[in-house]
PDB file of N, CA and C in Angstrom:
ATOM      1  N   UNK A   1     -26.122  -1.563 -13.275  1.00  0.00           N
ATOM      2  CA  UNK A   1     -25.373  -2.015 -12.126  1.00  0.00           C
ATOM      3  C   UNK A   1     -23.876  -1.934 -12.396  1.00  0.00           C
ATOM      4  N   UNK A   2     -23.724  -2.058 -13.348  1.00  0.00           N
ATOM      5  CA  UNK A   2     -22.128  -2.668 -13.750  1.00  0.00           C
ATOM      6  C   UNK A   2     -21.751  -0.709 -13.706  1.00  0.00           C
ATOM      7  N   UNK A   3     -22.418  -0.209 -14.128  1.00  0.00           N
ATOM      8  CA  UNK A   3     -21.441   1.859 -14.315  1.00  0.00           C
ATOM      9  C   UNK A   3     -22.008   2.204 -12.909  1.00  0.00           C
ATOM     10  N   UNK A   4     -22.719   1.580 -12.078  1.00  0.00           N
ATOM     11  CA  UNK A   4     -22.956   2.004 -10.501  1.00  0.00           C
ATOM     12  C   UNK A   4     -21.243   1.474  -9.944  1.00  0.00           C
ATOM     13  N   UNK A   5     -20.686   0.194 -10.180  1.00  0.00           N
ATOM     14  CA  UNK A   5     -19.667  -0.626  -9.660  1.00  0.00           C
ATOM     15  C   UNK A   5     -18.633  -0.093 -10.145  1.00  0.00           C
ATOM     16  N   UNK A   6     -18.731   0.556 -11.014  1.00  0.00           N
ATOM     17  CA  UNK A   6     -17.473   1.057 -12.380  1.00  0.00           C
ATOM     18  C   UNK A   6     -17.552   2.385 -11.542  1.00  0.00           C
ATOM     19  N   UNK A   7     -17.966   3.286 -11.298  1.00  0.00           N
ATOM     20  CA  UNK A   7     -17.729   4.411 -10.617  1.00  0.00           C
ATOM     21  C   UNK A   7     -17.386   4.695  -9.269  1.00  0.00           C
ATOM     22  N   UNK A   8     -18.029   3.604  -8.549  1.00  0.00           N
ATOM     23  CA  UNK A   8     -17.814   3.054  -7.000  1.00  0.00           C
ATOM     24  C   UNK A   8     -16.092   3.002  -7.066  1.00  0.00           C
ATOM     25  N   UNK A   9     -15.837   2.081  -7.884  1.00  0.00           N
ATOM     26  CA  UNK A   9     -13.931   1.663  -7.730  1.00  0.00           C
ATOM     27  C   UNK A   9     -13.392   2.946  -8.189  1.00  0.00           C
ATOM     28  N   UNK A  10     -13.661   4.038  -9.448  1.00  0.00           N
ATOM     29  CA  UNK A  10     -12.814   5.336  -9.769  1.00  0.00           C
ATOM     30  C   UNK A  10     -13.043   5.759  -8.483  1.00  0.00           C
ATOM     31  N   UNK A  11     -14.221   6.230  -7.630  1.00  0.00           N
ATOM     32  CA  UNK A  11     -14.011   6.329  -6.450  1.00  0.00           C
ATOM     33  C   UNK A  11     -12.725   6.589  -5.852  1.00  0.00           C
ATOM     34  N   UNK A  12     -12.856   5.058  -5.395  1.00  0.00           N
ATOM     35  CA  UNK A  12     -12.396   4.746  -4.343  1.00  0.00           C
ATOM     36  C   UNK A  12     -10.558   4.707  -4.707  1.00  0.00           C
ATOM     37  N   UNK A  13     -10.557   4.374  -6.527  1.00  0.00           N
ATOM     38  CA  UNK A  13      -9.411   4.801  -6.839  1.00  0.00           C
ATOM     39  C   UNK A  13      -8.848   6.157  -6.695  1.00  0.00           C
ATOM     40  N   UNK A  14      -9.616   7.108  -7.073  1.00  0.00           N
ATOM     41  CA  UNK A  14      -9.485   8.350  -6.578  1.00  0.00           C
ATOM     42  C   UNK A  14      -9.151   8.561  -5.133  1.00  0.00           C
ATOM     43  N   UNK A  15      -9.775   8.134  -4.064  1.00  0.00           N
ATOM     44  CA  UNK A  15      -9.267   8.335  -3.041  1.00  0.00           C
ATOM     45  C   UNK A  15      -8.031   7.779  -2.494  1.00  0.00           C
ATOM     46  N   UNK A  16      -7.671   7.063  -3.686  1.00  0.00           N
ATOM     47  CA  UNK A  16      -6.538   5.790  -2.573  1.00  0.00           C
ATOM     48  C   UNK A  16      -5.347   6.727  -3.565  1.00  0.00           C
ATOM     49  N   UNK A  17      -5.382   7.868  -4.932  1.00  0.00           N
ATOM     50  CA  UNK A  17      -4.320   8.713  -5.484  1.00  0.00           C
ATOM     51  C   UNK A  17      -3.802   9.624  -4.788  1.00  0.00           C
ATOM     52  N   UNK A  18      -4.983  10.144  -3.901  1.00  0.00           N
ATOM     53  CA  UNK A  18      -4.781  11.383  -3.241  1.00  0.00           C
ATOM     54  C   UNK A  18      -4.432  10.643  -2.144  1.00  0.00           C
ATOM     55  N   UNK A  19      -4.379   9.523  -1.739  1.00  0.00           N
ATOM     56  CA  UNK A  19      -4.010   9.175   0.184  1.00  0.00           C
ATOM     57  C   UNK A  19      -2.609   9.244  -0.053  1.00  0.00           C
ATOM     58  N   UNK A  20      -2.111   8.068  -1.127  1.00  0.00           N
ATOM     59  CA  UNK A  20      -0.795   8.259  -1.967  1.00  0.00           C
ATOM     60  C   UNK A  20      -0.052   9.136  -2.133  1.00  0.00           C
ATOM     61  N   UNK A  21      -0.399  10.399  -2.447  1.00  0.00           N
ATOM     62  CA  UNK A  21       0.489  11.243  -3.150  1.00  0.00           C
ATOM     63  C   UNK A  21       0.043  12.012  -1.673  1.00  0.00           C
ATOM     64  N   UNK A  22      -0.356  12.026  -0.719  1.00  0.00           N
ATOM     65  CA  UNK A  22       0.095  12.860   0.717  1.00  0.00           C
ATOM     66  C   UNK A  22       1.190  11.608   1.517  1.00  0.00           C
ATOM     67  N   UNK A  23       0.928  10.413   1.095  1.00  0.00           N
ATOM     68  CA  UNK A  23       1.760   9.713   1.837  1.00  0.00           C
ATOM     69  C   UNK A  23       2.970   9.849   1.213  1.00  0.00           C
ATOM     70  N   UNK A  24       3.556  10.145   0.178  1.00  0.00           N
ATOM     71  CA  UNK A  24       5.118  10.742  -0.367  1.00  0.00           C
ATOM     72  C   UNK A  24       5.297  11.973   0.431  1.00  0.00           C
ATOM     73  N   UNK A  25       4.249  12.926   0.624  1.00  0.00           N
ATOM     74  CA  UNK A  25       4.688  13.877   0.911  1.00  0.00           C
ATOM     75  C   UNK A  25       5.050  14.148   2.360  1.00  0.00           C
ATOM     76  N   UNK A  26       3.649  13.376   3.573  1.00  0.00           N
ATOM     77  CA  UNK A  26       4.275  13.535   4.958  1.00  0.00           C
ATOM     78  C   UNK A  26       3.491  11.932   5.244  1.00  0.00           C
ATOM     79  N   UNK A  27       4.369  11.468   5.764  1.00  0.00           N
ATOM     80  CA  UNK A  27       4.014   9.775   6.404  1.00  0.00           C
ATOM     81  C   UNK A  27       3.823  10.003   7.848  1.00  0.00           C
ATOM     82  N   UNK A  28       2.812   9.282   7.475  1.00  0.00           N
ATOM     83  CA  UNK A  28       2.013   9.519   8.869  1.00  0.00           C
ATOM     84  C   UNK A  28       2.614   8.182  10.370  1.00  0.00           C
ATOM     85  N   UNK A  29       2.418   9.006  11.356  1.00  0.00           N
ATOM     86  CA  UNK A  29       2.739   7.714  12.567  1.00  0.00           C
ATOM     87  C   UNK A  29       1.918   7.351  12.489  1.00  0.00           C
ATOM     88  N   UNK A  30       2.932   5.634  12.483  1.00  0.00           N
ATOM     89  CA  UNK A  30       1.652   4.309  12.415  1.00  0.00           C
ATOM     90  C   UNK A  30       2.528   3.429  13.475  1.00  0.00           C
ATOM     91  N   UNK A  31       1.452   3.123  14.675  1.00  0.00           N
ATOM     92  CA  UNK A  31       1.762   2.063  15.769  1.00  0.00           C
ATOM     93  C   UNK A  31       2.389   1.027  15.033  1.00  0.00           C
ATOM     94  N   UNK A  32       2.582  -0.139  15.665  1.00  0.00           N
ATOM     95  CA  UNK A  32       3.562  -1.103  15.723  1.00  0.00           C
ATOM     96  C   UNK A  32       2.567  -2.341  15.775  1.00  0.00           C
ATOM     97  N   UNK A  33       1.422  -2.379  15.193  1.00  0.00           N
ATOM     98  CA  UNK A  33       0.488  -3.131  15.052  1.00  0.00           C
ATOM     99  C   UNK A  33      -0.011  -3.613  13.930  1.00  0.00           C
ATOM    100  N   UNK A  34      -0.637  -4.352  13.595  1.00  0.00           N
ATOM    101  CA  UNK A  34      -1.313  -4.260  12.174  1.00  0.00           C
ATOM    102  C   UNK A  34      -2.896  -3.499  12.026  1.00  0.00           C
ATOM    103  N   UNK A  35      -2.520  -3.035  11.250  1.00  0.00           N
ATOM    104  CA  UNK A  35      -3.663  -2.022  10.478  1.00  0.00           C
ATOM    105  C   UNK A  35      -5.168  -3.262  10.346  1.00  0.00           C
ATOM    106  N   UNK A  36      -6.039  -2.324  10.740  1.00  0.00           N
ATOM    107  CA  UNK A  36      -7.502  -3.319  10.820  1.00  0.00           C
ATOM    108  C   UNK A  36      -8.098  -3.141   9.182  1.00  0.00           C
ATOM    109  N   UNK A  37      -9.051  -3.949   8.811  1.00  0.00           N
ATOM    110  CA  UNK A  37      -9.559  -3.981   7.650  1.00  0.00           C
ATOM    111  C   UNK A  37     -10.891  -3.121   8.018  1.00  0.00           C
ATOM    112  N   UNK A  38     -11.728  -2.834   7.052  1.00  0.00           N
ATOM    113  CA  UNK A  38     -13.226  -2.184   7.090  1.00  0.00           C
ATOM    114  C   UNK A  38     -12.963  -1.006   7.975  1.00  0.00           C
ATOM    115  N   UNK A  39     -14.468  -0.712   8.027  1.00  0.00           N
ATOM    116  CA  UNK A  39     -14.596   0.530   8.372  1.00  0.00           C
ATOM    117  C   UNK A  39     -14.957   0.950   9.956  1.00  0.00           C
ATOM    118  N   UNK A  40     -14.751  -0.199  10.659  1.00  0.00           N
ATOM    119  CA  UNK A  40     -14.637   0.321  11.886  1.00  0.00           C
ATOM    120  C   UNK A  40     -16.068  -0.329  12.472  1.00  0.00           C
ATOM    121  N   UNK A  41     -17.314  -0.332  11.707  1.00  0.00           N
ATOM    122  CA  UNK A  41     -18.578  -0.687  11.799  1.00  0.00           C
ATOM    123  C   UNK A  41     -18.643  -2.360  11.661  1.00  0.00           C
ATOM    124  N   UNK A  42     -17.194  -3.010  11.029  1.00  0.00           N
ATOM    125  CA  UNK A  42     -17.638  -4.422  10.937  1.00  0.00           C
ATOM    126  C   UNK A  42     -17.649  -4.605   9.186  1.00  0.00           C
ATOM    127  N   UNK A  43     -17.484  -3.255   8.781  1.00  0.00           N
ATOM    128  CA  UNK A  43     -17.721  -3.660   7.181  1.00  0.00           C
ATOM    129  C   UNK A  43     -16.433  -3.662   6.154  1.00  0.00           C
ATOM    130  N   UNK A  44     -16.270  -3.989   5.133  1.00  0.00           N
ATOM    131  CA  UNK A  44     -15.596  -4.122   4.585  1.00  0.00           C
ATOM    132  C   UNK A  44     -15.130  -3.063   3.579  1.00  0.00           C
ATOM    133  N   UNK A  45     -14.225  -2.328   3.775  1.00  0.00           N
ATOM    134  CA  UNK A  45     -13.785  -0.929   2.677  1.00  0.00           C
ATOM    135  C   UNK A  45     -12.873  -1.272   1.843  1.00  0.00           C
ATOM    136  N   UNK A  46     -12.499  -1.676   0.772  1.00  0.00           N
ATOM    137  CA  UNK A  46     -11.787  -2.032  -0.817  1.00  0.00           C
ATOM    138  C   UNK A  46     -10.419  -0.600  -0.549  1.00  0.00           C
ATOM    139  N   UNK A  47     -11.285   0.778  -0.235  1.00  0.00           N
ATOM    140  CA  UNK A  47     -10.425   1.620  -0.104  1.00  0.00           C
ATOM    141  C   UNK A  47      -9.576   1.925   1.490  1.00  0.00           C
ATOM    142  N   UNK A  48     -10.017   1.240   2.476  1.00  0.00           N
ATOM    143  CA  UNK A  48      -9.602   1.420   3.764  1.00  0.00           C
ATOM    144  C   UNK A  48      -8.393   0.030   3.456  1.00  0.00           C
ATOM    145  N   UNK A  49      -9.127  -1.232   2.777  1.00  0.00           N
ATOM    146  CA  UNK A  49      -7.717  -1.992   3.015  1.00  0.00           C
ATOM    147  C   UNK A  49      -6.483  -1.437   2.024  1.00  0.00           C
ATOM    148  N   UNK A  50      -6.975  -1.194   0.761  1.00  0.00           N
ATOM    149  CA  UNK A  50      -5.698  -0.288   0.156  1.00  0.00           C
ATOM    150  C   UNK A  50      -4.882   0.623   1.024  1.00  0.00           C
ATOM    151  N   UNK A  51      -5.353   1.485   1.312  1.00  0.00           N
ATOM    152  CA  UNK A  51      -4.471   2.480   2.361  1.00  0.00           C
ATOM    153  C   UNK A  51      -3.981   1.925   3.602  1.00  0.00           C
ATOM    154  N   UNK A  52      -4.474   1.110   4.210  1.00  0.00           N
ATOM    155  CA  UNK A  52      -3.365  -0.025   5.090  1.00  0.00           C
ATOM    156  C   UNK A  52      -2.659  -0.338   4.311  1.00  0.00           C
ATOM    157  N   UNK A  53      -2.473  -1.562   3.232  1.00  0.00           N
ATOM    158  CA  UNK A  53      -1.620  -1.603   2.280  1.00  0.00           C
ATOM    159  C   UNK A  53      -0.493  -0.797   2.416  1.00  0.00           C
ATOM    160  N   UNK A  54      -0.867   0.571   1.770  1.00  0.00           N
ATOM    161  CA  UNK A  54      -0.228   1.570   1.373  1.00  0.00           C
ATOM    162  C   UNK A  54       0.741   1.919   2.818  1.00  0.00           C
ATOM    163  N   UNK A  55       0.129   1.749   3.830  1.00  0.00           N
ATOM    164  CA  UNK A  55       1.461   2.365   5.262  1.00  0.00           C
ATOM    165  C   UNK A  55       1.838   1.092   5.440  1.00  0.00           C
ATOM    166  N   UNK A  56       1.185   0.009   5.298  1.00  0.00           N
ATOM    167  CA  UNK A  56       1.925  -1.173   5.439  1.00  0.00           C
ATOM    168  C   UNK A  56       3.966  -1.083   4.911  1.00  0.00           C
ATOM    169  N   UNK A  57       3.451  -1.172   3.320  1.00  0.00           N
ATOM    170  CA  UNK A  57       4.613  -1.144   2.712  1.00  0.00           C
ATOM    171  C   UNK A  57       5.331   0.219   3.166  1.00  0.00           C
ATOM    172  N   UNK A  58       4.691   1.247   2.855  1.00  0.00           N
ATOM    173  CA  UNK A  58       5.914   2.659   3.448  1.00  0.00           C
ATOM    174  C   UNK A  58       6.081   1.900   4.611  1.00  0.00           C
ATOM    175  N   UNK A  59       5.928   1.372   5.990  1.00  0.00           N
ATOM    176  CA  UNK A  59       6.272   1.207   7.100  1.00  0.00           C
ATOM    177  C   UNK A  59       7.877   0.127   6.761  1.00  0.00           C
ATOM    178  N   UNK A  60       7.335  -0.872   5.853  1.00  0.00           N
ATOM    179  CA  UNK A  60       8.771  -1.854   5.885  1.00  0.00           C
ATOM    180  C   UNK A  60       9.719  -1.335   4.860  1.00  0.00           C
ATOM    181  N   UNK A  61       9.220   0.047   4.494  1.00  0.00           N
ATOM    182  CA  UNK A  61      10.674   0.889   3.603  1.00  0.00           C
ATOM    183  C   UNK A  61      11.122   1.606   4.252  1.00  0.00           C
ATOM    184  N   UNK A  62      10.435   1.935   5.163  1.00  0.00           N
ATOM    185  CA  UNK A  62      11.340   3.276   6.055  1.00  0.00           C
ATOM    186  C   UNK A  62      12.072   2.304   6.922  1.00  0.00           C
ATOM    187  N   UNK A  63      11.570   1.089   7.318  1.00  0.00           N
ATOM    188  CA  UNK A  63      12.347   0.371   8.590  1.00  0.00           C
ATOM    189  C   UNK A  63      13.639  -0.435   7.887  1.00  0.00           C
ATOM    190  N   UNK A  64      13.238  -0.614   6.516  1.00  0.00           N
ATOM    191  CA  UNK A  64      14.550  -1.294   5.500  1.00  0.00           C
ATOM    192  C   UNK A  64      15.463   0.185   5.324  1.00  0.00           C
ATOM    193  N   UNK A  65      15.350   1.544   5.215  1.00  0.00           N
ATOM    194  CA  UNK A  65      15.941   2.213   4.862  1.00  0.00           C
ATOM    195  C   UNK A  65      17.313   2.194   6.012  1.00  0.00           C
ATOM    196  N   UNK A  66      16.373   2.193   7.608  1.00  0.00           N
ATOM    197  CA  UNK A  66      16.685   2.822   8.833  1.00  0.00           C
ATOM    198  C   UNK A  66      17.950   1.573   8.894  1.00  0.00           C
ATOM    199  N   UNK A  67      17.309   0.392   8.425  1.00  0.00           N
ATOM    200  CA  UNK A  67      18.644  -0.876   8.883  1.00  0.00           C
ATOM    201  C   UNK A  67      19.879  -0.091   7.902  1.00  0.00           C
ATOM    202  N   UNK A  68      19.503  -0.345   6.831  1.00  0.00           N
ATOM    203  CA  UNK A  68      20.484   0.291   6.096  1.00  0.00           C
ATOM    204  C   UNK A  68      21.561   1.161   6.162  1.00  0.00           C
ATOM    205  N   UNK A  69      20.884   2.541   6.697  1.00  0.00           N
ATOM    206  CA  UNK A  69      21.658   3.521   7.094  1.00  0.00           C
ATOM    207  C   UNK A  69      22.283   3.396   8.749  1.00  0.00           C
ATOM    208  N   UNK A  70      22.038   2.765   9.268  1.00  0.00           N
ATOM    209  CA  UNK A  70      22.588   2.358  10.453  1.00  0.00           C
ATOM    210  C   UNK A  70      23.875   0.970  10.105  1.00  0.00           C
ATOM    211  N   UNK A  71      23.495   0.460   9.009  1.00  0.00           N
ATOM    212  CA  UNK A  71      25.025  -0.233   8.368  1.00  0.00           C
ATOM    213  C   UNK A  71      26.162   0.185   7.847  1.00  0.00           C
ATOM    214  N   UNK A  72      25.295   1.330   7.358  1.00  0.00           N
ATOM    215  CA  UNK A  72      26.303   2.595   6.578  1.00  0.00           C
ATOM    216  C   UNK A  72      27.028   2.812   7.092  1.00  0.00           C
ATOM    217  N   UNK A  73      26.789   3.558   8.547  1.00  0.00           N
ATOM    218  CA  UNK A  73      27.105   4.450   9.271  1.00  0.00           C
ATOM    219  C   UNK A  73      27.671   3.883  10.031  1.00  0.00           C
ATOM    220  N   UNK A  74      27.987   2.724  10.439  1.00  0.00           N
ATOM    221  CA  UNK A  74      28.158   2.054  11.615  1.00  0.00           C
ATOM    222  C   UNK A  74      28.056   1.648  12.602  1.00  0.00           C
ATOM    223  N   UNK A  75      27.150   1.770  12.808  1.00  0.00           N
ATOM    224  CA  UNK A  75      26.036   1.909  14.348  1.00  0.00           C
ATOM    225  C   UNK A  75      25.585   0.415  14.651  1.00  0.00           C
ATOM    226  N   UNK A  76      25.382  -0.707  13.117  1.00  0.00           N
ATOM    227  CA  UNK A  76      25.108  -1.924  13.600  1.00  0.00           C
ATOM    228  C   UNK A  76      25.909  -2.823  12.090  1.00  0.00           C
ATOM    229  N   UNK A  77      26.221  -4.118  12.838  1.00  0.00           N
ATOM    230  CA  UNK A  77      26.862  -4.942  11.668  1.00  0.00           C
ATOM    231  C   UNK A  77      25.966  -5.783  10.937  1.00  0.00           C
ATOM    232  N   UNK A  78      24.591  -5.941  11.524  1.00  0.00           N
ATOM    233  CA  UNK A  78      23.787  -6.733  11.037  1.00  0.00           C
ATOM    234  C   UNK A  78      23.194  -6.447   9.576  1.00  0.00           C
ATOM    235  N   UNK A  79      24.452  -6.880   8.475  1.00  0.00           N
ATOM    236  CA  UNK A  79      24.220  -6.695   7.268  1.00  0.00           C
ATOM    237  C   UNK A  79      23.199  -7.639   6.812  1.00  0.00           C
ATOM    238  N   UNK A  80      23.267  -8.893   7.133  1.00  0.00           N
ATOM    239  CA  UNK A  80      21.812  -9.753   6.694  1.00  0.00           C
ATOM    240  C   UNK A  80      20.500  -9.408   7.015  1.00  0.00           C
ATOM    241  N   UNK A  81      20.499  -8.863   8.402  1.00  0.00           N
ATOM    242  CA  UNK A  81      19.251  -8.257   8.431  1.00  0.00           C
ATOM    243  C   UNK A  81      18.526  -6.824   7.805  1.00  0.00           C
ATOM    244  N   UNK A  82      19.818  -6.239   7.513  1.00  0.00           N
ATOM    245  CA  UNK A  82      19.506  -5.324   6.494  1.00  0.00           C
ATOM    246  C   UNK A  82      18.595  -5.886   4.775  1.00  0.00           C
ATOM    247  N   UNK A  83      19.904  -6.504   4.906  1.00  0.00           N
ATOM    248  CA  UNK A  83      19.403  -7.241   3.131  1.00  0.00           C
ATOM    249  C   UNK A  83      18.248  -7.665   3.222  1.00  0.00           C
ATOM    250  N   UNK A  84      17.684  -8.816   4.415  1.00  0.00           N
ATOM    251  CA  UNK A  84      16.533  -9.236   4.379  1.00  0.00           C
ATOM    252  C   UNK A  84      15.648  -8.310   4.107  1.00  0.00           C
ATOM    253  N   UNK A  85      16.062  -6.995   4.930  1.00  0.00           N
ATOM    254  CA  UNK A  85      14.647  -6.125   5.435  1.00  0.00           C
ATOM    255  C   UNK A  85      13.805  -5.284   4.366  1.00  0.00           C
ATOM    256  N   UNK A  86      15.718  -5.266   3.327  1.00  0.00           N
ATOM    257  CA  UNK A  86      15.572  -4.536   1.901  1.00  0.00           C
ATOM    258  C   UNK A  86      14.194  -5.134   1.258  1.00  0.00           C
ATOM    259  N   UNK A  87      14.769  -6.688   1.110  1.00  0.00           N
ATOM    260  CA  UNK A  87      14.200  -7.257   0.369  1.00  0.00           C
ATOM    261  C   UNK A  87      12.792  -7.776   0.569  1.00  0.00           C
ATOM    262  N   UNK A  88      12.292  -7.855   1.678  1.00  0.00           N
ATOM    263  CA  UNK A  88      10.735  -7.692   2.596  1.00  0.00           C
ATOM    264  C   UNK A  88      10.091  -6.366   1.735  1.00  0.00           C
ATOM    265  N   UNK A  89      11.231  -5.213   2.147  1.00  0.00           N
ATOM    266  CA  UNK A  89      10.506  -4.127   1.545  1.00  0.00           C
ATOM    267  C   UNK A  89       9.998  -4.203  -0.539  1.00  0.00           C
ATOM    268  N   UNK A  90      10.642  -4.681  -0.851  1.00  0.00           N
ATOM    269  CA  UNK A  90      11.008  -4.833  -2.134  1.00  0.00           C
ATOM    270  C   UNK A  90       9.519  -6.135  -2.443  1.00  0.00           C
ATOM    271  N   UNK A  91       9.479  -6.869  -2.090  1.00  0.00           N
ATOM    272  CA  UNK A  91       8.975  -7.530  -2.179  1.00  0.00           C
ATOM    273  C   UNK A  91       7.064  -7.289  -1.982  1.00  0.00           C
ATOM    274  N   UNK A  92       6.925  -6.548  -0.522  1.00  0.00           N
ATOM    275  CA  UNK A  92       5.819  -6.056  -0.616  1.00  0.00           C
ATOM    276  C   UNK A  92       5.371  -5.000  -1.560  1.00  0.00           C
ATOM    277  N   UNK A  93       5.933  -4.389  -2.200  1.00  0.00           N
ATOM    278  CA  UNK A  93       5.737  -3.152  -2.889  1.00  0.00           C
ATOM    279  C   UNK A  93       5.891  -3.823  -3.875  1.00  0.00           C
ATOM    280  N   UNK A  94       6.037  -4.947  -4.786  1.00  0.00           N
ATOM    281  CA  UNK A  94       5.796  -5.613  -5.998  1.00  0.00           C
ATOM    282  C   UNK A  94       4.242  -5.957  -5.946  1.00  0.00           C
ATOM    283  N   UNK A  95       4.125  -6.972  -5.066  1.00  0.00           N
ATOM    284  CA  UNK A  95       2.913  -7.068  -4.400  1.00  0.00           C
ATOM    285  C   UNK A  95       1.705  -6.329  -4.478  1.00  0.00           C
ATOM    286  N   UNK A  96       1.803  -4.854  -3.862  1.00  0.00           N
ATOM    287  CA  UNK A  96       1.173  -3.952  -4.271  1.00  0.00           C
ATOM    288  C   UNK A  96       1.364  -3.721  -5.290  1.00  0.00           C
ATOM    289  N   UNK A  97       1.896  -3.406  -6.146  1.00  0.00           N
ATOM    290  CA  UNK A  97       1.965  -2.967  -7.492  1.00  0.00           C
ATOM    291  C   UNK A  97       1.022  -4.113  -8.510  1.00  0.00           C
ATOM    292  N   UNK A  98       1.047  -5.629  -7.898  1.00  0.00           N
ATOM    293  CA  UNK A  98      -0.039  -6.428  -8.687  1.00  0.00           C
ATOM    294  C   UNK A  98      -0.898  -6.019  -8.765  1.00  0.00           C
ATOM    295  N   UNK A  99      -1.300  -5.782  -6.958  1.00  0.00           N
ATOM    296  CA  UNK A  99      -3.044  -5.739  -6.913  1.00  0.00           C
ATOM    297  C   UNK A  99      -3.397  -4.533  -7.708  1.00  0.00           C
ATOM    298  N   UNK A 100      -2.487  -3.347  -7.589  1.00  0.00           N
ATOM    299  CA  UNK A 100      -3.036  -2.101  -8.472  1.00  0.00           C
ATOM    300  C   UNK A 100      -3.310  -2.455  -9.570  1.00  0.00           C
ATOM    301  N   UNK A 101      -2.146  -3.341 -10.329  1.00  0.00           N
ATOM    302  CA  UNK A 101      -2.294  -3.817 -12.136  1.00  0.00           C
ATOM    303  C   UNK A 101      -3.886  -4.202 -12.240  1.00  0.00           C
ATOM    304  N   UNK A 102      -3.985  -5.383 -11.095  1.00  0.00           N
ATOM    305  CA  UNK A 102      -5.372  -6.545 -11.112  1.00  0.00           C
ATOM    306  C   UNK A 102      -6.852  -5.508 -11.054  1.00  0.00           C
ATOM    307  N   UNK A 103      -6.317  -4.675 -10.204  1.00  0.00           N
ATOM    308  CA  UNK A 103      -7.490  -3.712  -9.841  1.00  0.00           C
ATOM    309  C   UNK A 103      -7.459  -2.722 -11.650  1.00  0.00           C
ATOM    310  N   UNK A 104      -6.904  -2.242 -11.456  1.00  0.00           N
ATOM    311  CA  UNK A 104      -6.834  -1.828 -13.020  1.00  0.00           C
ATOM    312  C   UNK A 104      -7.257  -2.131 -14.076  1.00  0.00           C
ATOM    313  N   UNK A 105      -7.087  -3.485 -14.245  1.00  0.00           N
ATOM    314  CA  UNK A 105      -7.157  -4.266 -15.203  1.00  0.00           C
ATOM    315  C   UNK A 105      -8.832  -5.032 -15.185  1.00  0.00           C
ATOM    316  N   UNK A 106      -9.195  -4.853 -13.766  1.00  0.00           N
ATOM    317  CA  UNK A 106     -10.794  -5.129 -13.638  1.00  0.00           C
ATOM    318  C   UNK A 106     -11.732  -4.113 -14.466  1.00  0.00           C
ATOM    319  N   UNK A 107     -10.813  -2.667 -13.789  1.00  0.00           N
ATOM    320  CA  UNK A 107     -11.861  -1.280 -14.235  1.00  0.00           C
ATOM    321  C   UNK A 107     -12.057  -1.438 -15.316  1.00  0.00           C
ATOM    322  N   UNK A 108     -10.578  -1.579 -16.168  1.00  0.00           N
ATOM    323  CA  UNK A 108     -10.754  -1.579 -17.770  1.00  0.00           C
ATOM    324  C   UNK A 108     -12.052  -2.572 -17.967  1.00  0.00           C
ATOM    325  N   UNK A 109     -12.250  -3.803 -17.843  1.00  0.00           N
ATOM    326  CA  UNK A 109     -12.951  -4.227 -18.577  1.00  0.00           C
ATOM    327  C   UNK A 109     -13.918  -4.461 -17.883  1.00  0.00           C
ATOM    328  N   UNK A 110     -14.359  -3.412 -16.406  1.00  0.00           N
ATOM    329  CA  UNK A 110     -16.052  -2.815 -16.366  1.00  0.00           C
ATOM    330  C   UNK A 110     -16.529  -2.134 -17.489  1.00  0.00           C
ATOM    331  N   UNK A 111     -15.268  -1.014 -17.480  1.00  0.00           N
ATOM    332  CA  UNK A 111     -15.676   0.066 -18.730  1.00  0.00           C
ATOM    333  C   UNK A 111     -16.202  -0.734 -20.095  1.00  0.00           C
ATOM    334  N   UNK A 112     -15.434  -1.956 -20.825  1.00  0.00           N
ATOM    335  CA  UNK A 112     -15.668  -2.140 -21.858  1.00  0.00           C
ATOM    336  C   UNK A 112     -17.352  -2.705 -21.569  1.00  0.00           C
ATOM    337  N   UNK A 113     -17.814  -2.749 -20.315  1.00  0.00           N
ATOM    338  CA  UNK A 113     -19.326  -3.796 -20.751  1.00  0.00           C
ATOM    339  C   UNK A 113     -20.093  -2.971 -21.075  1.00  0.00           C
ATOM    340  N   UNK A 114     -21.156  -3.807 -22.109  1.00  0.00           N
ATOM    341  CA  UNK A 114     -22.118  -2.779 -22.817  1.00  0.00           C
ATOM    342  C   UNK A 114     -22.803  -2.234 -21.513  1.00  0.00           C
ATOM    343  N   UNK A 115     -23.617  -1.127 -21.676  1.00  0.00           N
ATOM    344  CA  UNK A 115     -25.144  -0.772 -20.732  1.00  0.00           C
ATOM    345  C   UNK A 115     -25.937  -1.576 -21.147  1.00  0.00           C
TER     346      UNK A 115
END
């Protein structure tokens, strides 16, 4: 059971590298809503909530970037809401970066259990 569960998460880790490394490359439009959990059926996907996650945070970096460069530039004075927005962004993407450690740090020590 335990190398059925241990392969299930490389999985699903696998899929959430490759969602990743297309989401650097083209970011996808995402409504102005929050992203649903599971799979649409009512069930629960480990890899569907990661990849919400994942546009979650790109969504409050591109919108922290956009305050930003509109401070730059001059277009708006609302420097606090910039900073905040930075720091929202900054903040969720630590966040994520736990759960990856936690998730990580599970696999490792599926792998170490005997068969």
């Amino acid at each position: 059971m335990g190398t059925e569960l241990a392969g299930l998460i490389r999985a699903d880790l696998a899929a959430l590298t490759n969602d990743a490394n297309r989401l650097a490359v083209v970011a996808p439009a995402v409504d102005g809503g929050h992203p649903t959990l599971g799979d649409g059926n009512g069930g629960f996907s480990f890899a569907q909530s990661m990849k919400n996650a994942l546009v979650s945070v790109d969504q409050d970096q591109q919108v922290a970037n956009q305050k930003m460069a509109d401070v730059d530039s001059g277009k708006s004075d609302d420097l606090v809401g910039a900073m905040l927005s930075s720091q929202q962004a900054n903040l969720s993407f630590s966040m994520l970066m736990q759960v990856r450690n936690k998730v990580m740090g599970a696999v490792d020590e599926l792998m170490k259990l005997p068969v």
